[in-house]
Protein backbone atom coordinates (compact mmCIF):
# COMPACT_ATOMS: atom_id res chain seq x y z
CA UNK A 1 78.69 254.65 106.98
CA UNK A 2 77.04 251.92 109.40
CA UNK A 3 78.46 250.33 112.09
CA UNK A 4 77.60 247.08 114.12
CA UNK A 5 76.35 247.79 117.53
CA UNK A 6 77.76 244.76 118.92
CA UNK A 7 81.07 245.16 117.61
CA UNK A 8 82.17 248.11 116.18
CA UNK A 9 83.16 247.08 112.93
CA UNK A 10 82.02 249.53 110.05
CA UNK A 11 79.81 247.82 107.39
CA UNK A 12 81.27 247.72 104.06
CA UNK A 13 77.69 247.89 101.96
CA UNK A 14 75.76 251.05 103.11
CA UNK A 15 72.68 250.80 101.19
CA UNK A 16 69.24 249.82 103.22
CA UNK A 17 70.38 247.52 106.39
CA UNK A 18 67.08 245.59 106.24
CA UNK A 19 68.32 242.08 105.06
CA UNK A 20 72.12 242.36 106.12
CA UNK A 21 73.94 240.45 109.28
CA UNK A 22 77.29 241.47 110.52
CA UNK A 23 80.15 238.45 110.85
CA UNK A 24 79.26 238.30 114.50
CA UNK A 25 75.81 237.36 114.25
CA UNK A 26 74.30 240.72 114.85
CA UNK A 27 71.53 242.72 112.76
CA UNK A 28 71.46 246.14 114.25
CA UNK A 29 73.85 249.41 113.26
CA UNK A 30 74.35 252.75 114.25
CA UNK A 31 74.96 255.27 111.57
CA UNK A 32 77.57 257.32 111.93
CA UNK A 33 77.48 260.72 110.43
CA UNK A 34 80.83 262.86 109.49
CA UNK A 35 81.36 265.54 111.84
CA UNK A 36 79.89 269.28 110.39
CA UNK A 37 81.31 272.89 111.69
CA UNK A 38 79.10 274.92 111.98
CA UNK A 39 80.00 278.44 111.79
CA UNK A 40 77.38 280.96 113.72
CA UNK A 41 77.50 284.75 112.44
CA UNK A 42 76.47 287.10 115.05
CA UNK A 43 74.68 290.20 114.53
């Protein structure tokens, strides 16, 4: 999922962010990626 830098909201399409705006103007987003536990084994 993408959101817009400049105002937080989440981008509904999120499929190459090359030709689409956000509703306040801006061009640039952050992906966000889901949070992953990792689980380390020790020897």
């Amino acid at each position: 999922m993408y959101k817009c830098i400049r105002c937080a909201r989440p981008l509904e399409k999120s499929f190459g962010t090359a030709e689409i705006e956000c509703e306040c103007g801006s061009r640039v987003f952050i992906k966000e990626r889901q949070n992953i536990e990792k689980t380390i084994i020790a020897r």
